[in-house]
C-alpha atoms as a PDB file:
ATOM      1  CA  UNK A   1     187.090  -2.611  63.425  1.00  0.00           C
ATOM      2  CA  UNK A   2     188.948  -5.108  61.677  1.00  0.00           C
ATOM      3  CA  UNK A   3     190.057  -5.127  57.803  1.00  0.00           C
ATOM      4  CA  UNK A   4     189.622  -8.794  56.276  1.00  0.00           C
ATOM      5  CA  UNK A   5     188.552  -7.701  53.095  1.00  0.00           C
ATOM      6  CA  UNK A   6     188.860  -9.654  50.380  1.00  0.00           C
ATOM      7  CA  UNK A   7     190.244 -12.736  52.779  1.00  0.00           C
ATOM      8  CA  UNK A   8     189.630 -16.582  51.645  1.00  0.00           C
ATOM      9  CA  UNK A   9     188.713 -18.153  54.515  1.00  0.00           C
ATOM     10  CA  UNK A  10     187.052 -21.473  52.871  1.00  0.00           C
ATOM     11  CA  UNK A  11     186.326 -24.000  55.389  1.00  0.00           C
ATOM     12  CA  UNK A  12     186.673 -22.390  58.574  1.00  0.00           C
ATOM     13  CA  UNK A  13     185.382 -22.986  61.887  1.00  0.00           C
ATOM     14  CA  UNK A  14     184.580 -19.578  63.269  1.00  0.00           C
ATOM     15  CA  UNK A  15     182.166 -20.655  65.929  1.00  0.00           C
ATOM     16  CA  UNK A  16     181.110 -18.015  68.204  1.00  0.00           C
ATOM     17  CA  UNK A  17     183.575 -15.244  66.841  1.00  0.00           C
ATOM     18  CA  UNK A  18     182.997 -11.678  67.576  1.00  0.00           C
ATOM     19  CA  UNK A  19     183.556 -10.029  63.915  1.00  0.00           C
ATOM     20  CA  UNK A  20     180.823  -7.146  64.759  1.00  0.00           C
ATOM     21  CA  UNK A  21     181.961  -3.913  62.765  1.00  0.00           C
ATOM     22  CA  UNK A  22     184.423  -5.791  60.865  1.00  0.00           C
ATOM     23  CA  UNK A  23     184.747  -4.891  57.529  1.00  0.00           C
ATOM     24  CA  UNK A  24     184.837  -8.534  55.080  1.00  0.00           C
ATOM     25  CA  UNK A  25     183.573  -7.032  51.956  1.00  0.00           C
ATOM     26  CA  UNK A  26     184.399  -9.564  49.169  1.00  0.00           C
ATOM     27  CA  UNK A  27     185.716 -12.723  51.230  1.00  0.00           C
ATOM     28  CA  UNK A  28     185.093 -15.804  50.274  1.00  0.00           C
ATOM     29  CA  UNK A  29     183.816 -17.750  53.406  1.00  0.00           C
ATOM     30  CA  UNK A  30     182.167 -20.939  51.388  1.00  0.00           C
ATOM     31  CA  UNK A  31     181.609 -23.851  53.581  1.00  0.00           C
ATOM     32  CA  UNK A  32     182.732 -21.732  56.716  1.00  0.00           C
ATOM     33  CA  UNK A  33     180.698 -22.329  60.320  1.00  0.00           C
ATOM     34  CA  UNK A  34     179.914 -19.067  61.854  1.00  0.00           C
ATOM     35  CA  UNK A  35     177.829 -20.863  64.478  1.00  0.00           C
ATOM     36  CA  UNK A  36     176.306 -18.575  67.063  1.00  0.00           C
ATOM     37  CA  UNK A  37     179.089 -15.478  65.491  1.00  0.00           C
ATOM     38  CA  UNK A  38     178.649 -11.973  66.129  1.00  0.00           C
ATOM     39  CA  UNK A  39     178.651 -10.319  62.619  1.00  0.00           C
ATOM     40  CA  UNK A  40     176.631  -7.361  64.250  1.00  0.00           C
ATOM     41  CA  UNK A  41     177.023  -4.399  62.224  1.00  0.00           C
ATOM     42  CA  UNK A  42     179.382  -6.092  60.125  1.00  0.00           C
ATOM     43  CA  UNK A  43     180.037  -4.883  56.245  1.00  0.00           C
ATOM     44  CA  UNK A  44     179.744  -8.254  54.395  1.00  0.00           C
ATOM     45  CA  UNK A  45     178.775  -7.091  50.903  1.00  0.00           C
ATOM     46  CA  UNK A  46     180.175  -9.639  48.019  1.00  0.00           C
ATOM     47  CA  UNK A  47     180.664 -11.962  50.167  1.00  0.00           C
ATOM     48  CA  UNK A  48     180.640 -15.615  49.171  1.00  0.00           C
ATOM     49  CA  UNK A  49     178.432 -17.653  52.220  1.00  0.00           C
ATOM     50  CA  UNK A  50     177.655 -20.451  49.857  1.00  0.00           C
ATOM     51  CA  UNK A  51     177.193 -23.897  52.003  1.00  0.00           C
ATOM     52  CA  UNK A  52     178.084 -21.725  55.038  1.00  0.00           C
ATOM     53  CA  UNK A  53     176.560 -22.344  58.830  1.00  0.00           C
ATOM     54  CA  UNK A  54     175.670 -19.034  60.205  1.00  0.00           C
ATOM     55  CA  UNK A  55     172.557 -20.668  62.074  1.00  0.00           C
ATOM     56  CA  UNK A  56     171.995 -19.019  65.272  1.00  0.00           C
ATOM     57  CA  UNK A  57     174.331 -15.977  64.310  1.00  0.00           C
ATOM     58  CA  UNK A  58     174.131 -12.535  64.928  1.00  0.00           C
ATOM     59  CA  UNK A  59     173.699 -10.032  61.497  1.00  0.00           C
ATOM     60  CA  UNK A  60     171.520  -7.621  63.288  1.00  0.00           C
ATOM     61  CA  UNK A  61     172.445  -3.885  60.899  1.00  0.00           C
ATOM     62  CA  UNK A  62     175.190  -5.614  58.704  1.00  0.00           C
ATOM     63  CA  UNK A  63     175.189  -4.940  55.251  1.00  0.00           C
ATOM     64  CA  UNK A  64     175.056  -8.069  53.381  1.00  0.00           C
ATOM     65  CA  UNK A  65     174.368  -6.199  49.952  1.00  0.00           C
ATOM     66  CA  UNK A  66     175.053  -8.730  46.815  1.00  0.00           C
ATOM     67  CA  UNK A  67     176.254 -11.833  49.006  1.00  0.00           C
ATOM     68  CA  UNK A  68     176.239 -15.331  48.057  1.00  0.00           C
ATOM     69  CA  UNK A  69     174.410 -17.150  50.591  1.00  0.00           C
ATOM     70  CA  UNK A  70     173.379 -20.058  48.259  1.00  0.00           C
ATOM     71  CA  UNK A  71     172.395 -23.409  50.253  1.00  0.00           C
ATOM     72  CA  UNK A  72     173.350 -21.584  53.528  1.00  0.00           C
ATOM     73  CA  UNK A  73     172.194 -22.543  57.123  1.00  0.00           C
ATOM     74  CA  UNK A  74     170.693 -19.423  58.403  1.00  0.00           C
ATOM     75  CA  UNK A  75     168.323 -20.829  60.664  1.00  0.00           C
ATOM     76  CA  UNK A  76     167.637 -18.837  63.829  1.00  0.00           C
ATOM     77  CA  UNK A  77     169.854 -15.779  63.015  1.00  0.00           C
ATOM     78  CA  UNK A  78     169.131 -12.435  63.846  1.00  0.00           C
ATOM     79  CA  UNK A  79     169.266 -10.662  61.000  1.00  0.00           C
ATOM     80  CA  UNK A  80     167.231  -7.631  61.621  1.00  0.00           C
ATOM     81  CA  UNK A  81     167.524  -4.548  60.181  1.00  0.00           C
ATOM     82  CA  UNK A  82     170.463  -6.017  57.714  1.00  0.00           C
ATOM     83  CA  UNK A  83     171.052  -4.946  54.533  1.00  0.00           C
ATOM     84  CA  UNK A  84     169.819  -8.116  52.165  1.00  0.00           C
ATOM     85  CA  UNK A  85     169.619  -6.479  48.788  1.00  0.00           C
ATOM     86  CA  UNK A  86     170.414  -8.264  46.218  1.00  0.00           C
ATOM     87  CA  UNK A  87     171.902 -11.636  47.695  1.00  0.00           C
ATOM     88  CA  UNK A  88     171.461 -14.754  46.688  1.00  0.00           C
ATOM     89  CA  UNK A  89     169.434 -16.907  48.663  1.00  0.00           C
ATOM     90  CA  UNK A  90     169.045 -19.778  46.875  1.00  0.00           C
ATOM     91  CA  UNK A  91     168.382 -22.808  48.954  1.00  0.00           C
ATOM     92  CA  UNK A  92     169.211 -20.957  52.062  1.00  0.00           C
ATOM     93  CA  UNK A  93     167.193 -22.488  55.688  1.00  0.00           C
ATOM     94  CA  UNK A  94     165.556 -19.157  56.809  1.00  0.00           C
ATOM     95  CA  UNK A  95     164.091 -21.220  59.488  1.00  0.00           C
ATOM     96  CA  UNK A  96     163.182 -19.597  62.377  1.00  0.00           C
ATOM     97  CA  UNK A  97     165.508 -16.238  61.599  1.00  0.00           C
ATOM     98  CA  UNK A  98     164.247 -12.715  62.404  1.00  0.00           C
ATOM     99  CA  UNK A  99     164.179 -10.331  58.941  1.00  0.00           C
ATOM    100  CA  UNK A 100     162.260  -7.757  60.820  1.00  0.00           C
ATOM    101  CA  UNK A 101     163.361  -4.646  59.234  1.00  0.00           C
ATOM    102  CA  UNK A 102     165.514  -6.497  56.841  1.00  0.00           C
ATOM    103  CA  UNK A 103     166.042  -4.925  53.210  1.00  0.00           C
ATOM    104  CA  UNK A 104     165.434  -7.815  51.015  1.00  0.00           C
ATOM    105  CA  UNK A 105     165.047  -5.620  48.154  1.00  0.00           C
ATOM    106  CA  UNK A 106     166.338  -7.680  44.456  1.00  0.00           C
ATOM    107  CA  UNK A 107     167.375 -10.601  47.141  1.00  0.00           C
ATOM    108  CA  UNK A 108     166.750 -13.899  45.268  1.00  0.00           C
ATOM    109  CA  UNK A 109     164.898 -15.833  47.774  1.00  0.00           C
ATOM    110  CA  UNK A 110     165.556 -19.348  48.831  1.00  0.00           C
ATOM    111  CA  UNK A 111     162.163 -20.673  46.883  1.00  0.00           C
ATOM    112  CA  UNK A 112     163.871 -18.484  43.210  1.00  0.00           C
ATOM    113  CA  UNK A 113     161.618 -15.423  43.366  1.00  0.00           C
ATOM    114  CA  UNK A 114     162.975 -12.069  43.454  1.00  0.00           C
ATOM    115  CA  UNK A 115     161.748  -9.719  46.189  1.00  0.00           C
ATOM    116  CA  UNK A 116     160.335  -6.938  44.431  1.00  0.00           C
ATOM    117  CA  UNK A 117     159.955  -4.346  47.554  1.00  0.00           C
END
């Protein structure tokens, strides 16, 4: 498992990384392209996603608990079984991903509401 906690990696191109089990609580990753990443059971709470392209990426079981995934490309991700509760999902593309078994408890959803359940 790798430590990058807390990391500003603004801008980056981490297309088709393998970052499963890596622990990035509290980076800031705005603007980065996570195309097609692995982020499986990845600890990504705090983080900033805002502008991000994680389309087609793997969050299957990663705890994404209070990040910012404002205006983010999550089309097609797998993000079942992840930990949503409380992000921000303002403006985000869901298109297409997989929240089966997601916790989007408190998550602000791309449309404004809050998920009450």
């Amino acid at each position: 498992m790798q430590d990058l906690s807390g990391f500003n990696f603004i801008g980056i191109s981490l297309r088709y990384a393998n970052l499963s089990n890596s622990n990035l609580t509290q980076a800031k990753l705005v603007n980065a392209d996570l195309y097609e990443a692995n982020l499986t059971g990845a600890n990504l709470s705090g983080v900033n996603w805002t502008g991000s392209n994680l389309s087609s990426a793997n969050l299957s079981g990663a705890n994404l608990s209070g990040a910012d995934l404002r205006n983010a490309d999550l089309s097609y991700a797998n993000l079942e079984k992840a930990n949503l509760q409380g992000a921000k999902l303002q403006g985000a593309n869901l298109n297409g991903a997989n929240l089966d078994g997601a916790n989007l408890k408190g998550a602000i959803m791309p449309d404004g509401t809050t998920r009450e359940e």
